[in-house]
C-alpha atoms as a PDB file:
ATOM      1  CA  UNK A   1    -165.481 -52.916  -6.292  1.00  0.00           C
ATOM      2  CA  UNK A   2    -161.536 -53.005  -5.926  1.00  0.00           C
ATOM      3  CA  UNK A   3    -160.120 -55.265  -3.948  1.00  0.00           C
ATOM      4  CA  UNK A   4    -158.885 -53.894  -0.164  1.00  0.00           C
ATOM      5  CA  UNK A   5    -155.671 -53.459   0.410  1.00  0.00           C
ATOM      6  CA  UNK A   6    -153.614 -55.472   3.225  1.00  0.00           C
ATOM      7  CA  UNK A   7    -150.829 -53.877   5.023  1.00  0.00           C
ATOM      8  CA  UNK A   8    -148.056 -56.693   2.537  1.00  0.00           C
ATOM      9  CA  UNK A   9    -150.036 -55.148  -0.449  1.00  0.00           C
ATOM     10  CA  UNK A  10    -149.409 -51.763   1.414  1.00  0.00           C
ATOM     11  CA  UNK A  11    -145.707 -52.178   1.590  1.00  0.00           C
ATOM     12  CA  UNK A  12    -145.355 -53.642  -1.590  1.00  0.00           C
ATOM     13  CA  UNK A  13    -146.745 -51.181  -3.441  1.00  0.00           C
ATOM     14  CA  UNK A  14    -143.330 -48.732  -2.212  1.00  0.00           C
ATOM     15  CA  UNK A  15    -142.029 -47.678  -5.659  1.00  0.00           C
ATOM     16  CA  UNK A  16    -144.716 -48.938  -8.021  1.00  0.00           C
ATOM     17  CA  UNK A  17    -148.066 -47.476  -7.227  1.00  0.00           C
ATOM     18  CA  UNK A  18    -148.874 -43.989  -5.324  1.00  0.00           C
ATOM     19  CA  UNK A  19    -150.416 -44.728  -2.795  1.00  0.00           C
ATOM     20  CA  UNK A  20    -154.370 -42.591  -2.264  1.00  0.00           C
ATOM     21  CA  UNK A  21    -155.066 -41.504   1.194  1.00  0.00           C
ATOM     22  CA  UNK A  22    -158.029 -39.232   1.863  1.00  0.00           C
ATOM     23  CA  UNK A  23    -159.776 -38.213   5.515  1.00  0.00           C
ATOM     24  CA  UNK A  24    -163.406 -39.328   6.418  1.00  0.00           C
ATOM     25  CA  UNK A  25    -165.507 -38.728   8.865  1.00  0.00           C
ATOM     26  CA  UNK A  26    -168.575 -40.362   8.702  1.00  0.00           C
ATOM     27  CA  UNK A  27    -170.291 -43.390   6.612  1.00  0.00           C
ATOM     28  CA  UNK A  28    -172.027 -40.536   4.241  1.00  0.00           C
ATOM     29  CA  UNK A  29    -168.580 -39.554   2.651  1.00  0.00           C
ATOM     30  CA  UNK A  30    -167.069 -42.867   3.456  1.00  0.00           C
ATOM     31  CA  UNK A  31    -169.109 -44.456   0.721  1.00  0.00           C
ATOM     32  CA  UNK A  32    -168.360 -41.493  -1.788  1.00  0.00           C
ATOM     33  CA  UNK A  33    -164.821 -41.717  -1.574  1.00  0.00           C
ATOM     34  CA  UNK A  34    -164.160 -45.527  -0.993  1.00  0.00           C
ATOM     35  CA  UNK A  35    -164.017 -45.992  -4.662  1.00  0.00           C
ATOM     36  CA  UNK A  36    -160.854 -43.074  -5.241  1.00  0.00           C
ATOM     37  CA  UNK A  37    -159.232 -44.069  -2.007  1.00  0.00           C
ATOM     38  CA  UNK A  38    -156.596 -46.526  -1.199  1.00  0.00           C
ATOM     39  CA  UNK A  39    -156.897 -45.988   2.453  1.00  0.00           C
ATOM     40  CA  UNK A  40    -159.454 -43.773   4.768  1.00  0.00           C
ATOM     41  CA  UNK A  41    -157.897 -41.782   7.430  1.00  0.00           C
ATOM     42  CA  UNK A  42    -159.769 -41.339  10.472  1.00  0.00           C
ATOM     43  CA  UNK A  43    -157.882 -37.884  11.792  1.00  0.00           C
ATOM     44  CA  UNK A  44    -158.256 -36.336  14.391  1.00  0.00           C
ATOM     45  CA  UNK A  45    -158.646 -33.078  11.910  1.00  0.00           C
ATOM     46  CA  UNK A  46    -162.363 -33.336  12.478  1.00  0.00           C
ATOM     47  CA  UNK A  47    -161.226 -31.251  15.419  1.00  0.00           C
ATOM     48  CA  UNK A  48    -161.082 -28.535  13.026  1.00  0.00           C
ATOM     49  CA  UNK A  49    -163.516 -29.267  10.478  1.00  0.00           C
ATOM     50  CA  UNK A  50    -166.353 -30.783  12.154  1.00  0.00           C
ATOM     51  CA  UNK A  51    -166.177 -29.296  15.763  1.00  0.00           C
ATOM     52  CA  UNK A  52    -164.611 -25.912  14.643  1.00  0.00           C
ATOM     53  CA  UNK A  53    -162.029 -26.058  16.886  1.00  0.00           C
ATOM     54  CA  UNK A  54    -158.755 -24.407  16.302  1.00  0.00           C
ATOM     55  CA  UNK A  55    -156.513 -27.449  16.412  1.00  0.00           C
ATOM     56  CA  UNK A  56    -156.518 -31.145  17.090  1.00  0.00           C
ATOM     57  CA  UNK A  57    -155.793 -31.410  20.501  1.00  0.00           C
ATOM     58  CA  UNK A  58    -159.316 -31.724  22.147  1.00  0.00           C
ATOM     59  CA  UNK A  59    -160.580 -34.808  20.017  1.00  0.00           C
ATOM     60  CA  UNK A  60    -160.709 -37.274  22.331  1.00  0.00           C
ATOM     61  CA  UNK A  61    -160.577 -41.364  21.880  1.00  0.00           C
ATOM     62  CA  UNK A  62    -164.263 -41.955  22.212  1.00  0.00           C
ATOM     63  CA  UNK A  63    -164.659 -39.388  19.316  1.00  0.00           C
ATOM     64  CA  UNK A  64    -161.965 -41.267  17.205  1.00  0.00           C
ATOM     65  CA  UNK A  65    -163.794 -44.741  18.456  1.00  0.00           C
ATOM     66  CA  UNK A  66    -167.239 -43.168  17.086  1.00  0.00           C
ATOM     67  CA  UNK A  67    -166.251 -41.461  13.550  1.00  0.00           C
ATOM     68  CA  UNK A  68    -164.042 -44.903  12.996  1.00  0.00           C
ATOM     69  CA  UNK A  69    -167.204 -47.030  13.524  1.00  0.00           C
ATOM     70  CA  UNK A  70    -169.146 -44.864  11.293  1.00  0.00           C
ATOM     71  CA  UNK A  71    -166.191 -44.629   8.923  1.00  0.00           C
ATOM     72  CA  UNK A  72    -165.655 -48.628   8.733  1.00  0.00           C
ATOM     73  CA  UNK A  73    -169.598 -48.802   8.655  1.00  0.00           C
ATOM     74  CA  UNK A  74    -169.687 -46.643   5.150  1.00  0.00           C
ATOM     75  CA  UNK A  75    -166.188 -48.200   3.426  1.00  0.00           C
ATOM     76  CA  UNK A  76    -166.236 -51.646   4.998  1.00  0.00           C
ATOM     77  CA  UNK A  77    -163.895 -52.837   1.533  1.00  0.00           C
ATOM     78  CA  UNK A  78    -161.502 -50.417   1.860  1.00  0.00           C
ATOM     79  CA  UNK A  79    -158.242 -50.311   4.399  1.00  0.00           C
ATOM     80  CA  UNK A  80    -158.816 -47.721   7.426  1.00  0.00           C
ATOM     81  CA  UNK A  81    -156.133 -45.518   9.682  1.00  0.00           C
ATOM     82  CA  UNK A  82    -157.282 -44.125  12.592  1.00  0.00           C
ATOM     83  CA  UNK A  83    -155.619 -41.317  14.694  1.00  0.00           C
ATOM     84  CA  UNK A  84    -155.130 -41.638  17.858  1.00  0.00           C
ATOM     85  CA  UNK A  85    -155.446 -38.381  19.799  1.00  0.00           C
ATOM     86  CA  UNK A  86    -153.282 -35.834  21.697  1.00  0.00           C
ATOM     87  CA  UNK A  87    -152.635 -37.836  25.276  1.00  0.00           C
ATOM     88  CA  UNK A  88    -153.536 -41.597  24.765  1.00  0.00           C
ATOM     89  CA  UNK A  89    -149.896 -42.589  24.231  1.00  0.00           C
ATOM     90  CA  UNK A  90    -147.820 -40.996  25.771  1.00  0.00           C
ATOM     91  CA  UNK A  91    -146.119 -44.395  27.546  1.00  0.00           C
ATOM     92  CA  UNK A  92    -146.028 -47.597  26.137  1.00  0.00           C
ATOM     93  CA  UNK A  93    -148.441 -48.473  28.573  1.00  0.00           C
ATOM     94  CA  UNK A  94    -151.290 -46.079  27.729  1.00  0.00           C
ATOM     95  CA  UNK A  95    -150.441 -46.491  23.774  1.00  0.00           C
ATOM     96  CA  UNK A  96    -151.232 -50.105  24.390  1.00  0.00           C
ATOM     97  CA  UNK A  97    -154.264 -49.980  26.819  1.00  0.00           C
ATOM     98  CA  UNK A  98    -155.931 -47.243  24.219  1.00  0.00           C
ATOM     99  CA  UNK A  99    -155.048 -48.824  20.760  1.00  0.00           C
ATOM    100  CA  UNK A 100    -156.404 -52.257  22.084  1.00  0.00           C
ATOM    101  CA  UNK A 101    -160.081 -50.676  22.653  1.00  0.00           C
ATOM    102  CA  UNK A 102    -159.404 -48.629  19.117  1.00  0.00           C
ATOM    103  CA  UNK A 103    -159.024 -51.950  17.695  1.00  0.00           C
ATOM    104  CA  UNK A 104    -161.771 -54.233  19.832  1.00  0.00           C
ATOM    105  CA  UNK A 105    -164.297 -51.688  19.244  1.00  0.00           C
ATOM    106  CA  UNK A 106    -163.860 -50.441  15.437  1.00  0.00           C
ATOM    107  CA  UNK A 107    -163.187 -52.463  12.691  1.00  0.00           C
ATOM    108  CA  UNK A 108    -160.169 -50.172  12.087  1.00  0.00           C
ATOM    109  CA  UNK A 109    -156.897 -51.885  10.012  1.00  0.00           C
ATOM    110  CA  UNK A 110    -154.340 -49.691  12.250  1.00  0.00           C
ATOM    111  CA  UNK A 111    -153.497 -46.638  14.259  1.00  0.00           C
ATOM    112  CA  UNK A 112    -151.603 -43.932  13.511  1.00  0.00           C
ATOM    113  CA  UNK A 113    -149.423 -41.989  15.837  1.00  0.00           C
ATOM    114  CA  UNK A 114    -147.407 -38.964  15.471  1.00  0.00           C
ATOM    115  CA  UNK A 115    -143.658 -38.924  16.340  1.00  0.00           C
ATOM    116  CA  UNK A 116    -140.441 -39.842  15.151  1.00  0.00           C
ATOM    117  CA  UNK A 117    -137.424 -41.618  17.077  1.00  0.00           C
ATOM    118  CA  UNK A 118    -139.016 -40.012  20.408  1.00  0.00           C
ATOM    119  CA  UNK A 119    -142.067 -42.528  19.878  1.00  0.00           C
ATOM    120  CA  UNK A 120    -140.207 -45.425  18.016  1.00  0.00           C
ATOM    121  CA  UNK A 121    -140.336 -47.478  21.480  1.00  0.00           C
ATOM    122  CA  UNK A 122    -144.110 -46.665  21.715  1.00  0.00           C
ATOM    123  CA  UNK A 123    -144.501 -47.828  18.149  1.00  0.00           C
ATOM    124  CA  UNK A 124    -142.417 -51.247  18.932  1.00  0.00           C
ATOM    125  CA  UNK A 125    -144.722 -52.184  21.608  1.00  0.00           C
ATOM    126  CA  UNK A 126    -147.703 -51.942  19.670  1.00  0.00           C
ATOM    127  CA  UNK A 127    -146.394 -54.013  16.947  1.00  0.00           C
ATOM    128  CA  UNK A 128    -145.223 -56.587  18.845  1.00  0.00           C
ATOM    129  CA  UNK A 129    -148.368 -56.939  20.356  1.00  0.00           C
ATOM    130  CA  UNK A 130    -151.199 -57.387  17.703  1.00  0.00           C
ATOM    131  CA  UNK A 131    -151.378 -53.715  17.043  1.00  0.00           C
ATOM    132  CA  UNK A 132    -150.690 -52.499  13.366  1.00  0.00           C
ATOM    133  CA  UNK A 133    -149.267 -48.824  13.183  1.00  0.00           C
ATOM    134  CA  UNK A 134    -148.635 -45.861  10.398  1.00  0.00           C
ATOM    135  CA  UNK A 135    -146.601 -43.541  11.533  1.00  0.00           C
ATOM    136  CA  UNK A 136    -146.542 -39.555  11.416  1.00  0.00           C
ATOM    137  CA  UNK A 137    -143.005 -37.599  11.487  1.00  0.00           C
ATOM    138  CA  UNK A 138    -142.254 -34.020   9.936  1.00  0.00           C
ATOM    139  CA  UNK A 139    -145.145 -31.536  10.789  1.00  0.00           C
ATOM    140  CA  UNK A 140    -147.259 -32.858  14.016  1.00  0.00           C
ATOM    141  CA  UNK A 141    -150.384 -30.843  14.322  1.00  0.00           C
ATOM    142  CA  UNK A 142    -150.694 -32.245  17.763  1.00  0.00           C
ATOM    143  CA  UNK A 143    -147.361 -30.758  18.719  1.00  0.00           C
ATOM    144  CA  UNK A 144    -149.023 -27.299  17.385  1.00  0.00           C
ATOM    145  CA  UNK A 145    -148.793 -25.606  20.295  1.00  0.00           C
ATOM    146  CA  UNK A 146    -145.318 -26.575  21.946  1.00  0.00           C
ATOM    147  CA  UNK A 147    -144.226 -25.806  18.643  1.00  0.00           C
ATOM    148  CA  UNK A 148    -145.797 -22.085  18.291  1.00  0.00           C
ATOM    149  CA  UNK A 149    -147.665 -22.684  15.073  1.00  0.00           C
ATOM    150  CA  UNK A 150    -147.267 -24.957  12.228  1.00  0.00           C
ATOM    151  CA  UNK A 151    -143.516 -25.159  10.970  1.00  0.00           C
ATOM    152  CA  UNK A 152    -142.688 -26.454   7.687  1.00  0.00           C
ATOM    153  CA  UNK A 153    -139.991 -28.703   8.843  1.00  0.00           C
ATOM    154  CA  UNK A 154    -136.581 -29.852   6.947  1.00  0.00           C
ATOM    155  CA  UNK A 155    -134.980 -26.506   5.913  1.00  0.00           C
ATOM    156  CA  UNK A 156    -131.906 -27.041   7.564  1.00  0.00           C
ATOM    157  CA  UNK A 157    -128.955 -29.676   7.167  1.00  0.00           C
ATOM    158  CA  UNK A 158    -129.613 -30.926  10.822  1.00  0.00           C
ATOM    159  CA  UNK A 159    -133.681 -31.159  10.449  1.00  0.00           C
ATOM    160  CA  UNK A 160    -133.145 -33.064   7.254  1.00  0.00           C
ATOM    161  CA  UNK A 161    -131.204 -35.433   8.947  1.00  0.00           C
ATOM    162  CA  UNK A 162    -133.437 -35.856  12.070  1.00  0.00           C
ATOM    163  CA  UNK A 163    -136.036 -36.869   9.322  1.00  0.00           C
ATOM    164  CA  UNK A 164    -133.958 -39.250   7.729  1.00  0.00           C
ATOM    165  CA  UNK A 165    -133.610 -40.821  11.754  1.00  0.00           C
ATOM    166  CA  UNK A 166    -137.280 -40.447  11.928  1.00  0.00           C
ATOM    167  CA  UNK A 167    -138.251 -42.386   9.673  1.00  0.00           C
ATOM    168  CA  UNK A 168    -135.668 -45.212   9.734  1.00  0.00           C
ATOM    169  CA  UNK A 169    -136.612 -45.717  13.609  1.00  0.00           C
ATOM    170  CA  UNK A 170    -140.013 -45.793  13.250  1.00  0.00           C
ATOM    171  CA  UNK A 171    -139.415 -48.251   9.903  1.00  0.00           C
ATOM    172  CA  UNK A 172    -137.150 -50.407  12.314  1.00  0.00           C
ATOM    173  CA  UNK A 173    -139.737 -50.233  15.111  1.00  0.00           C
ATOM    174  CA  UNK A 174    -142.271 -52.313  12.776  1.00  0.00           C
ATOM    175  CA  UNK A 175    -144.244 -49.509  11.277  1.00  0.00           C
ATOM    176  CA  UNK A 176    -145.300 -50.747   7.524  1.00  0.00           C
ATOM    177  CA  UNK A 177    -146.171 -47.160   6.375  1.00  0.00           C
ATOM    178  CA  UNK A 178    -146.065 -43.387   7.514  1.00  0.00           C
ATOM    179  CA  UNK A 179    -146.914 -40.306   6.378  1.00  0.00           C
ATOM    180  CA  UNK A 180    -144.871 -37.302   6.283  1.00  0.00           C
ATOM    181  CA  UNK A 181    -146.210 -33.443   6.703  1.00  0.00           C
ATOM    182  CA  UNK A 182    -145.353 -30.061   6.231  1.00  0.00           C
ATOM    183  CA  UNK A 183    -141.888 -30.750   5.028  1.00  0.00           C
ATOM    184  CA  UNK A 184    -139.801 -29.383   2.295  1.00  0.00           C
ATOM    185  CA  UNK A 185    -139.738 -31.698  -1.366  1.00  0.00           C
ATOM    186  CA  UNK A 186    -136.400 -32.409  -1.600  1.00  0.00           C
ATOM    187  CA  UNK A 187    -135.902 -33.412   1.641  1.00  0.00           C
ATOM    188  CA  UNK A 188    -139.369 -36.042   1.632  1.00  0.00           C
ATOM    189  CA  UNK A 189    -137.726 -37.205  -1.391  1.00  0.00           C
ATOM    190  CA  UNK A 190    -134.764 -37.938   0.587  1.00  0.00           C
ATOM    191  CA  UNK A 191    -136.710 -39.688   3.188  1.00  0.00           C
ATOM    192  CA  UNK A 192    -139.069 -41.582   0.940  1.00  0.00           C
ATOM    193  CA  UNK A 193    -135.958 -43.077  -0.041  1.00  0.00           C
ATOM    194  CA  UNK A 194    -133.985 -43.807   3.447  1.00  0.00           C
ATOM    195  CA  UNK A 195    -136.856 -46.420   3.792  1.00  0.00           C
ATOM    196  CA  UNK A 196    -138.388 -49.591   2.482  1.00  0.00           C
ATOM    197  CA  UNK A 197    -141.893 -48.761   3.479  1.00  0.00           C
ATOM    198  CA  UNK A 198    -144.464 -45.846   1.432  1.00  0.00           C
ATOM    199  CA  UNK A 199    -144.005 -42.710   2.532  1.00  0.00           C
ATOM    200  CA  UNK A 200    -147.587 -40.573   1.995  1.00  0.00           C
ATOM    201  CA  UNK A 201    -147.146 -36.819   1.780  1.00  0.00           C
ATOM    202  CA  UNK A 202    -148.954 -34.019   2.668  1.00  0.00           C
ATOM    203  CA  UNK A 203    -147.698 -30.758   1.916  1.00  0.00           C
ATOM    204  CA  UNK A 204    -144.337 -32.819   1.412  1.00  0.00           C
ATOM    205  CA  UNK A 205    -144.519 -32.588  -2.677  1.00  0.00           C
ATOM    206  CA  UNK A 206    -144.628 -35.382  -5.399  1.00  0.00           C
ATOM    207  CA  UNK A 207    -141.396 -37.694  -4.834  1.00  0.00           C
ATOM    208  CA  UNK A 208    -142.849 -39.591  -2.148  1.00  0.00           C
ATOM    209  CA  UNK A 209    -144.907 -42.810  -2.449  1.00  0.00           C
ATOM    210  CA  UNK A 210    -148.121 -41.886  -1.971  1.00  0.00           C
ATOM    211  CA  UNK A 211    -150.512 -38.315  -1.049  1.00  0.00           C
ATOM    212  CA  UNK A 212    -153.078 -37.857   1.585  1.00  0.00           C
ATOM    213  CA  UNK A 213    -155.358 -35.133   1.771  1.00  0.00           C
ATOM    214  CA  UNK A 214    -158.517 -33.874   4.504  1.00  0.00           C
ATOM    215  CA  UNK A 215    -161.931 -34.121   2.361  1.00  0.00           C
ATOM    216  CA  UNK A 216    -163.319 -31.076   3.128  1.00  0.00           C
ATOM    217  CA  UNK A 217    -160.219 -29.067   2.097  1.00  0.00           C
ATOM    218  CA  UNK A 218    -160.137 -30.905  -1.284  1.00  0.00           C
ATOM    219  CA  UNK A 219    -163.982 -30.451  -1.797  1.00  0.00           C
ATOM    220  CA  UNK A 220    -163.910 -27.012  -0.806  1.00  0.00           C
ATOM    221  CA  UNK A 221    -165.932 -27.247   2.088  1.00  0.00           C
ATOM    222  CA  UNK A 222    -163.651 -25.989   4.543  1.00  0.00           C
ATOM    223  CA  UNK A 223    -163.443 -22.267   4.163  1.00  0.00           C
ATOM    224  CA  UNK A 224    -161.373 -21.241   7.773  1.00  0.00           C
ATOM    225  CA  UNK A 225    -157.948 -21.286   5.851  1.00  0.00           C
ATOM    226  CA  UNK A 226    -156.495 -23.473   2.867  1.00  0.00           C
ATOM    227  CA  UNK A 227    -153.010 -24.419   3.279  1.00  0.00           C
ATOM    228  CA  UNK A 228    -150.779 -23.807   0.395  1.00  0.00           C
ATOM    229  CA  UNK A 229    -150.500 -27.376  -0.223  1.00  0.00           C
ATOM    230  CA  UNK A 230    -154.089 -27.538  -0.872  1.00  0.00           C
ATOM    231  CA  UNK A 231    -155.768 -28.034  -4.102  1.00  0.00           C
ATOM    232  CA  UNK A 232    -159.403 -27.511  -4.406  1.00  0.00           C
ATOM    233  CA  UNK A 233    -161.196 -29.757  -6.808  1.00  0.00           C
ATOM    234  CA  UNK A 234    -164.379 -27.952  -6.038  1.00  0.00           C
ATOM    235  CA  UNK A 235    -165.780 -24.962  -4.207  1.00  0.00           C
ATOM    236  CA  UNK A 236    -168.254 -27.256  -2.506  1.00  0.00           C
ATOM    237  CA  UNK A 237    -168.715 -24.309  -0.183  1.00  0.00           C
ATOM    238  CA  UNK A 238    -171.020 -22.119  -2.810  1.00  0.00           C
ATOM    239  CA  UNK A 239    -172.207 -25.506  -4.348  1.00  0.00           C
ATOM    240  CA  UNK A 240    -173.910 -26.373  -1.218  1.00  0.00           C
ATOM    241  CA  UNK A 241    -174.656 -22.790  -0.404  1.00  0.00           C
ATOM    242  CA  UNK A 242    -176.326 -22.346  -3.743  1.00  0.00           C
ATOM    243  CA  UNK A 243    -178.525 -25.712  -3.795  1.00  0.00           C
ATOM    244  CA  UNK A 244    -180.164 -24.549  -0.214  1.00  0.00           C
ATOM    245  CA  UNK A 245    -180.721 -20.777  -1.319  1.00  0.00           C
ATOM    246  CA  UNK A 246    -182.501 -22.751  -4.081  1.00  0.00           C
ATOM    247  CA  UNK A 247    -184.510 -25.051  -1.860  1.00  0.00           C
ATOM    248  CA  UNK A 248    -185.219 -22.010   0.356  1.00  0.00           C
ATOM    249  CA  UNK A 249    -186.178 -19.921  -2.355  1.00  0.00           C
ATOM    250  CA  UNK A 250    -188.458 -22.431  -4.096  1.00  0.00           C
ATOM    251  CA  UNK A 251    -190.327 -23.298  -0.225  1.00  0.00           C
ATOM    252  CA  UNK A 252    -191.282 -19.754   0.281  1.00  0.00           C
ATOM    253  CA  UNK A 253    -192.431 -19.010  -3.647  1.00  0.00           C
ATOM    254  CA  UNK A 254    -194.710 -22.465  -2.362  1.00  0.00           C
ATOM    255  CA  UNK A 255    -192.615 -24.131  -5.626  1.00  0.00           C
ATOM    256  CA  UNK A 256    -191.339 -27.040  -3.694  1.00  0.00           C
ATOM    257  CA  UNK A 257    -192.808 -29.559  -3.315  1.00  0.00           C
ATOM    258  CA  UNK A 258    -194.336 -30.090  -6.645  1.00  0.00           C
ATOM    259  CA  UNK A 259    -197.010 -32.613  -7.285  1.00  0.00           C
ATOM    260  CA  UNK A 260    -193.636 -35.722  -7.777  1.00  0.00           C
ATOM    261  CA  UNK A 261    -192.478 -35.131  -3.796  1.00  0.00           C
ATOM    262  CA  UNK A 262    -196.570 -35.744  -3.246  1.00  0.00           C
ATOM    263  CA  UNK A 263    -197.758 -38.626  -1.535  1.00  0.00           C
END
């Protein structure tokens, strides 16, 4: 069993270790990805893959509350983010009031909330008041609507640079990590290296300090849509579909159970 990582073990890994982030849901794939993972995100992306829903918008705080207790229940050694959801901070105020029952009723190690400069005062309160934050700048599913669809962001001088002021204000605002989405390589790279804190990609290419990834794209198991950032490791969609066409074949030949399942 590795030892769990603290947020100064966090920070101080920027430039020497990539960072491993993956998604979990529940204590079942908690446990089987503890021992891969750096950190366990809590997102609000079981929107989409566990409620079917189309985006992330609807998951409310008592869901995040529930998966992050079940999540911290299954991984209890390794460091946990949880998302907070679309509408619980959008004042310093409600960031505060929400993150401090995230916090006294999980055993979560921070929050994560999306924004750049726009939330850096929202980010500054929680820090300076017990609560620990990642950060979320370039592609914000939450925003997915506003924004008409998910835009791959940094392909123009001025974008590039508003990423750059991203992440420096949420770095200055006391965030020790963030993760960065949807956003072109070169301009990540650029980024990763405006700050002093690890910068985890997704769908933001290599030169960044660390990659995150949602389990059930990874594994396969989400069959909706794969992003072109995606790589799956499995198709853990006909795996599972194979082993119960099995199962149901074998209960109606009367194969299963044998005389070993037998009390």
């Amino acid at each position: 069993m590795s030892k769990k990582l603290t947020i100064s073990s966090i920070k101080k890994s920027k430039g020497s270790k990539p960072l491993v982030m993956i998604t979990a849901y529940d204590a079942l794939f908690s446990r089987l990805l503890a021992d891969s993972a750096d950190m366990l995100l809590v997102g609000d992306s079981l929107n989409m893959s566990f409620a079917g829903k189309s985006d992330t918008i609807s998951a409310t705080l008592e869901q995040m509350i529930y998966h992050t207790n079940a999540v911290c229940s299954g991984a209890p050694n390794t460091f946990i983010v949880a998302d907070m959801p679309f509408g619980t901070y959008v004042n310093k105020e409600s960031a505060l009031e929400n993150s401090i029952r995230m916090f006294q009723q999980t055993q979560a190690d921070c929050v994560k909330i999306e924004g750049g400069a726009d939330k850096a005062q929202i980010v500054k309160h929680l820090t300076e008041n017990g609560i620990a934050v990642c950060g979320h700048i370039g592609l914000l599913p939450q925003s997915v609507r506003s924004e008409g669809g998910y835009k791959v962001k940094g392909k123009t001088k001025e974008e590039a640079s508003q990423l750059i002021a991203d992440a420096k204000a949420i770095e200055n605002a006391g965030a020790f990590c963030m993760v960065i989405e949807g956003v072109k390589a070169d301009v990540a790279k650029s980024v990763a290296e405006s700050v002093d804190i690890p910068v985890i990609g997704i769908g933001a290419g290599a030169d960044v300090d660390g990659q995150v990834l949602v389990f059930s794209d990874m594994l396969g198991l989400f069959e909706e849509f794969t992003p072109k950032f995606v790589k799956k490791y499995i198709d853990g969609a006909s795996i599972v579909r194979e082993a119960v066409a099995s199962y149901s074949d074998e209960v109606q030949k009367r194969e299963f159970p044998k005389e070993e399942h037998t009390y």
